[in-house]
Protein backbone atom coordinates (compact mmCIF):
# COMPACT_ATOMS: atom_id res chain seq x y z
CA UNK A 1 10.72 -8.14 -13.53
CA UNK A 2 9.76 -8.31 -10.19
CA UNK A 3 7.46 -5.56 -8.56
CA UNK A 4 9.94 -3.88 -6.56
CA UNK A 5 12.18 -3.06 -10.23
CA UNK A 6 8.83 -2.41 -11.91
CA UNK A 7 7.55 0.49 -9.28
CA UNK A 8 11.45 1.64 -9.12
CA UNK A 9 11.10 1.91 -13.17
CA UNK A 10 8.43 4.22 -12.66
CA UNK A 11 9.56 5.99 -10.12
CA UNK A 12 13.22 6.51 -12.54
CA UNK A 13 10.53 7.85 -15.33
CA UNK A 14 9.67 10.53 -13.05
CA UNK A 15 5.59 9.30 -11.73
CA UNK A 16 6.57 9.92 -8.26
CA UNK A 17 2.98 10.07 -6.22
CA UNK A 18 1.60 8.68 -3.07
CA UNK A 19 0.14 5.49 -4.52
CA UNK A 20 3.58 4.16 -5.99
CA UNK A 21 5.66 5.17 -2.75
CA UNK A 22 2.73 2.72 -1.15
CA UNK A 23 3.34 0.42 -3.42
CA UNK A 24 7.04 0.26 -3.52
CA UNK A 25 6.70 0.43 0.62
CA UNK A 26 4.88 -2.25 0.70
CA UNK A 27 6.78 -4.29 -1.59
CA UNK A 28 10.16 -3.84 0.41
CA UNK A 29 8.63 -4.64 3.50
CA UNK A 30 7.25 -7.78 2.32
CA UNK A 31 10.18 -8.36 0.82
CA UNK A 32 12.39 -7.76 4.56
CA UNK A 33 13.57 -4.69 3.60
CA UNK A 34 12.43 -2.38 6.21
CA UNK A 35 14.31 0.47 5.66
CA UNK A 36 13.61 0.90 2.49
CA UNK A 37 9.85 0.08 3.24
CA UNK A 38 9.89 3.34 5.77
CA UNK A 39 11.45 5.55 3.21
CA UNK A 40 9.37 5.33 0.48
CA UNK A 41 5.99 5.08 2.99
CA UNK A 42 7.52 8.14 4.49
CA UNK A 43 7.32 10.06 0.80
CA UNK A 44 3.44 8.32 0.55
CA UNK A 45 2.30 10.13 3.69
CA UNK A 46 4.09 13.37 2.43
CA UNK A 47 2.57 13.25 -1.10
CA UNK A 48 -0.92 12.56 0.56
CA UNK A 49 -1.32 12.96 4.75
CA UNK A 50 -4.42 11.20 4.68
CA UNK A 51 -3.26 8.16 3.70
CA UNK A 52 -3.94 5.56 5.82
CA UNK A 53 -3.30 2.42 4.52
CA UNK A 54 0.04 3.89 4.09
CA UNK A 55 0.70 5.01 7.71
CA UNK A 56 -0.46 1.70 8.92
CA UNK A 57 2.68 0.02 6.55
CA UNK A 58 4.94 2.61 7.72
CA UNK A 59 3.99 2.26 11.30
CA UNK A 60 4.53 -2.20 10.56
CA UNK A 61 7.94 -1.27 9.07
CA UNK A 62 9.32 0.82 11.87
CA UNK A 63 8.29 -1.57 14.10
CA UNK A 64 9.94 -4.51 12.39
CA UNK A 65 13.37 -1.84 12.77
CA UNK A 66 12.17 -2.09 16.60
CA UNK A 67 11.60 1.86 16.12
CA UNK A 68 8.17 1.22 18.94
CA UNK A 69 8.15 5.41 19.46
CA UNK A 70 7.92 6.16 15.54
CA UNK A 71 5.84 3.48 15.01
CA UNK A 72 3.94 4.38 17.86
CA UNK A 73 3.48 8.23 16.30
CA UNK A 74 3.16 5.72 12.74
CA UNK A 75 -0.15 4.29 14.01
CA UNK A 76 -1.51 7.49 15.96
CA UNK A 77 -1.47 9.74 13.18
CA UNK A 78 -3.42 7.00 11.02
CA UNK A 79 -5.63 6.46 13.32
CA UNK A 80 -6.80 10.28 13.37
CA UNK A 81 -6.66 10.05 9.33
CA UNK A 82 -8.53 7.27 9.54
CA UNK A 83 -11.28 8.16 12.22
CA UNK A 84 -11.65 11.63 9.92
CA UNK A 85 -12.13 9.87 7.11
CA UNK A 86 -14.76 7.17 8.91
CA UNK A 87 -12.70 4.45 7.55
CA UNK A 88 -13.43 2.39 10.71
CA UNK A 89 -11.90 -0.78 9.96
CA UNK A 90 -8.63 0.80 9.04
CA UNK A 91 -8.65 2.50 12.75
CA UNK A 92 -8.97 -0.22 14.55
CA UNK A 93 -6.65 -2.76 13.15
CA UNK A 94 -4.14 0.63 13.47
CA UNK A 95 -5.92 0.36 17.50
CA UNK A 96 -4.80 -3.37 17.38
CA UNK A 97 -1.52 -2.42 16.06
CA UNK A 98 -0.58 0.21 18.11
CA UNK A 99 -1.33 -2.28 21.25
CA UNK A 100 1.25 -4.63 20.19
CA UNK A 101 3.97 -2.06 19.93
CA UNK A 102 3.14 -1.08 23.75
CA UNK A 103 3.25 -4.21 25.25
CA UNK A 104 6.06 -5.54 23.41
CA UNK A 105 7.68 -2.16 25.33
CA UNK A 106 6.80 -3.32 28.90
CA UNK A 107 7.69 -7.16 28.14
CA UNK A 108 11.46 -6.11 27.51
């Protein structure tokens, strides 16, 4: 059973919380599902707002949908959660991140 059918399992028993929607985002957008990635990341960030390991996957799978203004709003909000939380290094990879997304905007 791969981990996508494993966290889905769990999900199906009812253990719906911020750190399996991570885990099943993650796991769809490695796997190239993006829009299922930015679903489930979506319920993370609701379950727990200062999550930001999870906005930063949301804000890389909304980005691979070429969604640059919601992953653009992604990256800013985990950069706050991040910069409250003094979790440095996640707030500036987010920085890095967010960078991409604008020049890939004035490039097209």
């Amino acid at each position: 059973m791969d981990a996508i059918a494993r966290f889905e399992q769990l999900l199906a028993q009812g253990r719906d919380n911020a750190l399996l929607r991570f885990g099943l985002g993650q796991a769809y957008l490695k796997a190239g599902r993006a829009r299922q990635a930015v679903e489930h990341l979506r319920q993370a960030v609701k379950h727990n707002p200062d999550y930001s390991a999870a906005w930063q996957v949301l804000g890389q799978a909304l980005t691979a949908l070429q969604q640059p203004e919601q992953a653009l709003q992604a990256y800013e909000s985990g950069i706050a959660v991040a910069q409250r939380k003094g979790d440095v290094q996640a707030s500036k990879v987010m920085q890095v991140l967010s960078k991409r997304v604008r020049k890939s905007q004035i490039v097209e």
